[in-house]
Protein backbone atom coordinates (compact mmCIF):
# COMPACT_ATOMS: atom_id res chain seq x y z
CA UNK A 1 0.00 0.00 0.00
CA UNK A 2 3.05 2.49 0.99
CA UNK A 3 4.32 1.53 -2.38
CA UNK A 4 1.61 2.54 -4.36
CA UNK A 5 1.16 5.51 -2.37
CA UNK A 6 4.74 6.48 -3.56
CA UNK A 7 4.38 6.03 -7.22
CA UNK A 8 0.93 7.90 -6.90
CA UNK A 9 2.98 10.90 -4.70
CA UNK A 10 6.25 11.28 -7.27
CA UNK A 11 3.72 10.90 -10.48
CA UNK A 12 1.75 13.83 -9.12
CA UNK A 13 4.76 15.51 -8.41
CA UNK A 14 6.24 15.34 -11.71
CA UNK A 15 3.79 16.05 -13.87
CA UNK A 16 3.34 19.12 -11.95
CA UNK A 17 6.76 20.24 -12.49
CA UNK A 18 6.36 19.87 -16.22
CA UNK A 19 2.99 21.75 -16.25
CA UNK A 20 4.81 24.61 -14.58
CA UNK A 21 7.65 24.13 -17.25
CA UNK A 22 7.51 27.15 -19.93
CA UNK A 23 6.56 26.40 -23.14
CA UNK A 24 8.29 28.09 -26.08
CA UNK A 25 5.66 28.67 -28.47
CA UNK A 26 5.79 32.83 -29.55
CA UNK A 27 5.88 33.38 -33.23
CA UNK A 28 9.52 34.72 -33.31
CA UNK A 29 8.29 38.44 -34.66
CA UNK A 30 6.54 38.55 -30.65
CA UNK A 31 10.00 38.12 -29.02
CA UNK A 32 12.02 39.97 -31.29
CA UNK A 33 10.24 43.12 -30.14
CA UNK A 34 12.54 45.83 -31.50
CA UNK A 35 12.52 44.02 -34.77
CA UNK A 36 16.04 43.75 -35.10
CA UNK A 37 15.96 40.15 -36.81
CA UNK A 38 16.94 38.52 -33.42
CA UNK A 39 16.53 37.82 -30.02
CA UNK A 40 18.13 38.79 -27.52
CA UNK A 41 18.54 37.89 -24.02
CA UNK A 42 16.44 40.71 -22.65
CA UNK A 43 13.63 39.97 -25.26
CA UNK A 44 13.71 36.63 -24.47
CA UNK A 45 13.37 37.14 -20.60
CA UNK A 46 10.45 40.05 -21.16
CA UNK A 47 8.57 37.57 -22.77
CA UNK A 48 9.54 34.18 -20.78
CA UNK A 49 10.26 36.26 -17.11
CA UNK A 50 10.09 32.43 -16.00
CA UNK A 51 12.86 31.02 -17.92
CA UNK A 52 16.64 31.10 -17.35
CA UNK A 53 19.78 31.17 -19.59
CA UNK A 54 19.81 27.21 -20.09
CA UNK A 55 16.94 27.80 -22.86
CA UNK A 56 17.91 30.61 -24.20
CA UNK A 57 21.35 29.00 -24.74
CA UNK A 58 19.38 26.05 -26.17
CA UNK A 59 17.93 27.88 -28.60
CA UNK A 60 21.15 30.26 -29.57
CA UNK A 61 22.11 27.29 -31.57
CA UNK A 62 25.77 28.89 -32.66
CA UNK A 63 26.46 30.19 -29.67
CA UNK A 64 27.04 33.95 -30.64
CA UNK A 65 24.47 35.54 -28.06
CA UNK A 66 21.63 36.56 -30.44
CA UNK A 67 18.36 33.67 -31.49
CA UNK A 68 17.94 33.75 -35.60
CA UNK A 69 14.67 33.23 -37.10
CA UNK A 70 16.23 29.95 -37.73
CA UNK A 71 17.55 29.15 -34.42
CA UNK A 72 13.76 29.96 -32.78
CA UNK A 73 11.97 27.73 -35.72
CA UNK A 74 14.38 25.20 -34.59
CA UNK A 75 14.09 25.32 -31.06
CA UNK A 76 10.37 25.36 -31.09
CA UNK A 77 9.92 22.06 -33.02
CA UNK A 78 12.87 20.60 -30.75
CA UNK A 79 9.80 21.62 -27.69
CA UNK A 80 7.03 20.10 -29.31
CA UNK A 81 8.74 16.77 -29.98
């Protein structure tokens, strides 16, 4: 009984921290709100205040501190699958 009480406990538990999870799904011209072509870090926090760095590092495929158009399409699939 303890046992199943467990599974029942860390299920709950885990499927509430992926509800809570943000989910990636702005059309990129949304984030990129000075219209610049990219995203930036700031853009990307105004518009996800609950993400951190790891994702937008994610999704800054090449590493060079600014999301493409590209990079965002990318990234967004990479969430849904």
């Amino acid at each position: 009984m303890m046992h199943k009480f467990c599974l029942v406990a860390i299920t709950a538990v885990l499927l509430t921290a992926c509800a809570s999870l943000p989910r990636f799904t702005a059309p990129f011209p949304e984030v990129d709100s000075n219209g610049d072509g990219v995203i930036e870090w700031q853009e990307f926090k105004t518009r996800y205040p609950d993400s951190d760095a790891k994702a937008f590092l994610e999704a800054d495929r090449n590493k060079n501190g600014d999301i493409t158009p590209e990079e965002w399409q990318f990234f967004i699939e990479m969430q849904a699958s």
